[in-house]
N, C-alpha and C. Protein backbone atom coordinates (compact mmCIF):
# COMPACT_ATOMS: atom_id res chain seq x y z
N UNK A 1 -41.91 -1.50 25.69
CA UNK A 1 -41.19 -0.98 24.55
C UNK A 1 -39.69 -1.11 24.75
N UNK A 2 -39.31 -1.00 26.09
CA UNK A 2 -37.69 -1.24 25.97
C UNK A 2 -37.38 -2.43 25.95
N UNK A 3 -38.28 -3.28 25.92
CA UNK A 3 -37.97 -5.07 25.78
C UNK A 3 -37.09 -4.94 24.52
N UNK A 4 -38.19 -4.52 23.51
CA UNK A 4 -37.90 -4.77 22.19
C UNK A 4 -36.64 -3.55 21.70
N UNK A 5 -36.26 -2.75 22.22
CA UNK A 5 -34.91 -2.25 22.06
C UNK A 5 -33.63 -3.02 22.39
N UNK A 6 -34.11 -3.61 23.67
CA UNK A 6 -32.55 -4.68 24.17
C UNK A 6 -32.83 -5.89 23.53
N UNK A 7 -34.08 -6.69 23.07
CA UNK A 7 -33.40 -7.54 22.53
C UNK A 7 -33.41 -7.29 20.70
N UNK A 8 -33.50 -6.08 20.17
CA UNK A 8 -32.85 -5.50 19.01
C UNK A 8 -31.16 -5.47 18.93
N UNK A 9 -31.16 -4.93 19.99
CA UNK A 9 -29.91 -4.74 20.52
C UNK A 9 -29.04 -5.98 20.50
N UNK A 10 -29.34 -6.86 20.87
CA UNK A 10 -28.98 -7.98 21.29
C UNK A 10 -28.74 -8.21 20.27
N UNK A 11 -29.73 -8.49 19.62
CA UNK A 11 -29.54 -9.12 18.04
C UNK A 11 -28.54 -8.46 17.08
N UNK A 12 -28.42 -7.58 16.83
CA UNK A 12 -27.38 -6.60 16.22
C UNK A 12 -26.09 -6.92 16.79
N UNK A 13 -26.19 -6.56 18.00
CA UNK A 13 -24.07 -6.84 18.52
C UNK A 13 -24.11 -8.62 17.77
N UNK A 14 -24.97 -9.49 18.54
CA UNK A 14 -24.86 -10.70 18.06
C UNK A 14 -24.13 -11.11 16.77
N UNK A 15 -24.95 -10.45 15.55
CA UNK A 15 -24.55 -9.85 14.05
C UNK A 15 -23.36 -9.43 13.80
N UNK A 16 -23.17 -8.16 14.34
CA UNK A 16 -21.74 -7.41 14.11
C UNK A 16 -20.88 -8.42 14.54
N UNK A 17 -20.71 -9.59 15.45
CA UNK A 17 -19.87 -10.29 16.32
C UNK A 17 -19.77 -11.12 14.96
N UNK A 18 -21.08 -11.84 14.55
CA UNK A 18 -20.86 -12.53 13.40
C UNK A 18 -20.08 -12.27 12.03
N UNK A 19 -20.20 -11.22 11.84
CA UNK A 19 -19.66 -10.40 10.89
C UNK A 19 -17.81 -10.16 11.18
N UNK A 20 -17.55 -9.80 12.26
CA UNK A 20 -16.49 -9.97 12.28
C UNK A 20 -15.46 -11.33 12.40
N UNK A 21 -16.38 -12.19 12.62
CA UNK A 21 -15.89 -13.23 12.81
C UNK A 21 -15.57 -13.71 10.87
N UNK A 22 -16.55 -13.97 10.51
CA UNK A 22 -16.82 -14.37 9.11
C UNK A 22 -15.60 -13.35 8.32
N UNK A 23 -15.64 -12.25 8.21
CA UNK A 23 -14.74 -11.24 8.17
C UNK A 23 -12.82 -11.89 7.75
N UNK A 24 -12.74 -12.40 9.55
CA UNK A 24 -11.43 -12.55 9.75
C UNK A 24 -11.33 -13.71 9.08
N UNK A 25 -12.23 -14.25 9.20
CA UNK A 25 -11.90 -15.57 8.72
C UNK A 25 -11.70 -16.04 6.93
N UNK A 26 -12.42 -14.57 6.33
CA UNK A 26 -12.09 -15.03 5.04
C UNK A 26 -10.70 -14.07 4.56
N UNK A 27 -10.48 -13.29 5.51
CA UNK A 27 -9.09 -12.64 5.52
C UNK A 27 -7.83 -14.12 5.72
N UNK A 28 -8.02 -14.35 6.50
CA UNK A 28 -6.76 -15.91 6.73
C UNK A 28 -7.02 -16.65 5.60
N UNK A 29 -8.23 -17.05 5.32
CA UNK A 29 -8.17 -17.88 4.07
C UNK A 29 -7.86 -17.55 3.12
N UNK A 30 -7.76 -15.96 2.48
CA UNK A 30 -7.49 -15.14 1.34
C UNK A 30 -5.83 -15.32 1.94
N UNK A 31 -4.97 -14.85 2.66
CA UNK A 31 -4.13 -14.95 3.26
C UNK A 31 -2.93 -16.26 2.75
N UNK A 32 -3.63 -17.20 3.27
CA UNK A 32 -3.53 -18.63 3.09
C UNK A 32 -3.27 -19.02 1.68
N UNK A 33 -4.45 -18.42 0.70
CA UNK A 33 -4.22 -18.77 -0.64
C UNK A 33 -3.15 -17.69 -1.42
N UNK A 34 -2.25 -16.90 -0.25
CA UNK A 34 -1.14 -16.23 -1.56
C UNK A 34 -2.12 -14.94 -1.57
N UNK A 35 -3.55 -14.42 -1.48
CA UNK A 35 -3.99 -13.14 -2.00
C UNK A 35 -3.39 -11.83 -1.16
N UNK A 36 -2.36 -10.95 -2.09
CA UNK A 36 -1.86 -9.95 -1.27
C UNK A 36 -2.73 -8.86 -1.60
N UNK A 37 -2.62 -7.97 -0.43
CA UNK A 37 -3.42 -6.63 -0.38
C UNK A 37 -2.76 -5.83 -0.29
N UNK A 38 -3.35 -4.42 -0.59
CA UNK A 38 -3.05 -3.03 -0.47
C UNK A 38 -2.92 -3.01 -2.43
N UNK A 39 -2.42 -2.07 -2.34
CA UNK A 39 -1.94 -1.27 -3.75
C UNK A 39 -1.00 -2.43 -4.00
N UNK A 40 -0.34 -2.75 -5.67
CA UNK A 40 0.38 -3.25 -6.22
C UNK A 40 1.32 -2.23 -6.32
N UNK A 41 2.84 -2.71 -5.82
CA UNK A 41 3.98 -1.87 -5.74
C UNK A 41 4.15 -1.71 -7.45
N UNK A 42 5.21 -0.79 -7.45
CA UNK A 42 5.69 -0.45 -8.82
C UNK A 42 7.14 -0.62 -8.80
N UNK A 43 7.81 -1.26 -9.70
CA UNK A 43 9.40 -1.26 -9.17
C UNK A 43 9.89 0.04 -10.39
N UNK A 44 11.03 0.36 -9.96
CA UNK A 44 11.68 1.31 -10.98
C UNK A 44 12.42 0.52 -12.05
N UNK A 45 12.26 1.42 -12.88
CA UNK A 45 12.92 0.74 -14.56
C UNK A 45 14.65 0.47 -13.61
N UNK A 46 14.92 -0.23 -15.06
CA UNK A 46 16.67 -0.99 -14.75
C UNK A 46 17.39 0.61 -14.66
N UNK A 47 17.02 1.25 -15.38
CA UNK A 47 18.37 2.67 -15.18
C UNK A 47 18.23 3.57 -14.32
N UNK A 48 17.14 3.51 -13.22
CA UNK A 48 17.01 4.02 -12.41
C UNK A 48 18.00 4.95 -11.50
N UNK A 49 18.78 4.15 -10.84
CA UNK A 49 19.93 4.54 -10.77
C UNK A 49 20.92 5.33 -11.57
N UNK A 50 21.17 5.13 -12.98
CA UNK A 50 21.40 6.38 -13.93
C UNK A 50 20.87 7.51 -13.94
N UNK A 51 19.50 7.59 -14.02
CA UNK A 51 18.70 8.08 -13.82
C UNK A 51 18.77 9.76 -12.63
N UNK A 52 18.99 8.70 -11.76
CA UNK A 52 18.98 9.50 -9.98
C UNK A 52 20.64 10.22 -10.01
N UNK A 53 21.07 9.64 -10.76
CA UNK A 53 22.74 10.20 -10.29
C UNK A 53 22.35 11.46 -11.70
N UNK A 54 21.98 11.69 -12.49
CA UNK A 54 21.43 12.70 -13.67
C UNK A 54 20.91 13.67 -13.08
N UNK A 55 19.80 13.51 -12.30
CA UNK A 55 18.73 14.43 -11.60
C UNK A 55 19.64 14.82 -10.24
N UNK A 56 20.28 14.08 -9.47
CA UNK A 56 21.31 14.26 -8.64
C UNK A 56 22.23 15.29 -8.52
N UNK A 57 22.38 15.47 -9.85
CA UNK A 57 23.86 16.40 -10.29
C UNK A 57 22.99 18.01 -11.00
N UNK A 58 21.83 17.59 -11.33
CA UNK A 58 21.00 18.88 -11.93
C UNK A 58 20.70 18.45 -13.64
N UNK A 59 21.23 17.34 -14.10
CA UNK A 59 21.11 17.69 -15.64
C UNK A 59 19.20 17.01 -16.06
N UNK A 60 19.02 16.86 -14.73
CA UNK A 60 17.69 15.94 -15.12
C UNK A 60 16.29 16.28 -14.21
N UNK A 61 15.56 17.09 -15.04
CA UNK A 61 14.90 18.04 -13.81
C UNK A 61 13.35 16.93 -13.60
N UNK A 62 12.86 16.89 -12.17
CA UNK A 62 12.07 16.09 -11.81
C UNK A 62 10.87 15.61 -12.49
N UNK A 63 10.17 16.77 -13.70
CA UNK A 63 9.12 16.42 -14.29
C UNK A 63 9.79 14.79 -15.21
N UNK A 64 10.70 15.06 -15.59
CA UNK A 64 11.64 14.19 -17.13
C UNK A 64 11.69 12.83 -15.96
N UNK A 65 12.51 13.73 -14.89
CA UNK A 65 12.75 12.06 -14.55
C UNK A 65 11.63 11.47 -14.09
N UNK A 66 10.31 12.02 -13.60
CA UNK A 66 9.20 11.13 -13.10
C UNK A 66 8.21 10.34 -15.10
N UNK A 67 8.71 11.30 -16.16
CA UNK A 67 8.23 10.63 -17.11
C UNK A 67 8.89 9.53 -17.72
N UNK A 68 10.17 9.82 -17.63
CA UNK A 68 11.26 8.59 -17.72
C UNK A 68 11.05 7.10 -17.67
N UNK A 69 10.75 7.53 -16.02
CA UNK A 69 10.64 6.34 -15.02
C UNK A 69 9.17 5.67 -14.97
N UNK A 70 8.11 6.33 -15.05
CA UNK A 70 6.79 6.21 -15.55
C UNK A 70 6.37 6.26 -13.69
N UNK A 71 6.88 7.09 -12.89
CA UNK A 71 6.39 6.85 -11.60
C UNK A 71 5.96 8.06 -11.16
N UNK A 72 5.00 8.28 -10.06
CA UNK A 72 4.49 9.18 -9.57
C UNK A 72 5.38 10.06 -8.37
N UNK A 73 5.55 11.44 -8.41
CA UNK A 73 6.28 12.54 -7.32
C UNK A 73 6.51 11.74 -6.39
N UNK A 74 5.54 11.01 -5.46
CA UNK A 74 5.62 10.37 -4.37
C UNK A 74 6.58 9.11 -4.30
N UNK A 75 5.78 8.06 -5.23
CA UNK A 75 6.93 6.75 -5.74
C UNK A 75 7.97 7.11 -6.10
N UNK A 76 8.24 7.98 -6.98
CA UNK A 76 9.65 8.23 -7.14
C UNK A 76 10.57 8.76 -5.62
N UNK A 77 10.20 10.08 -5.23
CA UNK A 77 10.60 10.44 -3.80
C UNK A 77 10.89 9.18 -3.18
N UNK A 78 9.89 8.04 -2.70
CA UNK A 78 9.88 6.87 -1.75
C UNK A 78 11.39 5.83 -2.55
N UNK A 79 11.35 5.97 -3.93
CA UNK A 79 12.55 4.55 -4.10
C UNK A 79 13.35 5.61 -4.28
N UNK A 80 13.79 7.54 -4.46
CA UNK A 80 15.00 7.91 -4.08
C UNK A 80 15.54 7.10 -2.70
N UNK A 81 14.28 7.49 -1.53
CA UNK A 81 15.02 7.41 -0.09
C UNK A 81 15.36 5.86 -0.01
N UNK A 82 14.97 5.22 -0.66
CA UNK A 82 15.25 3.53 -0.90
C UNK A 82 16.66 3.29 -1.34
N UNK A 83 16.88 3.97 -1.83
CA UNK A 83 18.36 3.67 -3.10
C UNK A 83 19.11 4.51 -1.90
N UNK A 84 18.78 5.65 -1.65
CA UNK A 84 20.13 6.34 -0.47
C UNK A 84 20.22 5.45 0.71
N UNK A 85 19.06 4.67 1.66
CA UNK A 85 19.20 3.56 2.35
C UNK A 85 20.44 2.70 2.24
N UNK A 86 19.69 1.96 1.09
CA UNK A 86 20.55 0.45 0.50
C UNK A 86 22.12 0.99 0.52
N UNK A 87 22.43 2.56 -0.57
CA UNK A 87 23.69 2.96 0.12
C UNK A 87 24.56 2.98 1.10
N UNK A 88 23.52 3.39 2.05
CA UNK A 88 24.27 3.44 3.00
C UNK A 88 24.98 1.82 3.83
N UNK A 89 24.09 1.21 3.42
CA UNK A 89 24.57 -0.07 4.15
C UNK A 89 25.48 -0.83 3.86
């Protein structure tokens, strides 16, 4: 009976090995052809910057400016710290 566990065994890693192989490989080729992954970024509208210097000063309270901009608490937060970056440099 433990024959047939190790060479189950066998057969399976064999598999998984295959699998990862096949895997990577259609990752490089997706790669290769231009296909990008993760989430599709969102850029901020052109007045953005108007926008941030408004909410900046108090006249523009965060709900307005995330409907404004059509971006989410987070995205918005992430291209504030983007825009104070680029400032700085």
């Amino acid at each position: 009976m433990d024959i047939k566990f190790e060479m189950l065994n066998l057969a399976f890693q064999n598999e998984c090995e295959n699998m990862r192989k096949r895997q990577s490989e259609g990752i490089a080729s997706a790669k290769a052809r231009g296909v990008q992954f993760g989430r599709p970024t969102k850029k901020p509208p052109e007045n953005f910057d108007q926008l941030a210097k408004e909410w900046e000063c108090g006249k523009l309270r965060t709900k307005d400016f995330m409907v404004q901009t059509g971006l989410t608490e987070s995205t918005l937060y992430r291209r504030l710290r983007e825009r104070k970056f680029r400032k700085k440099k």
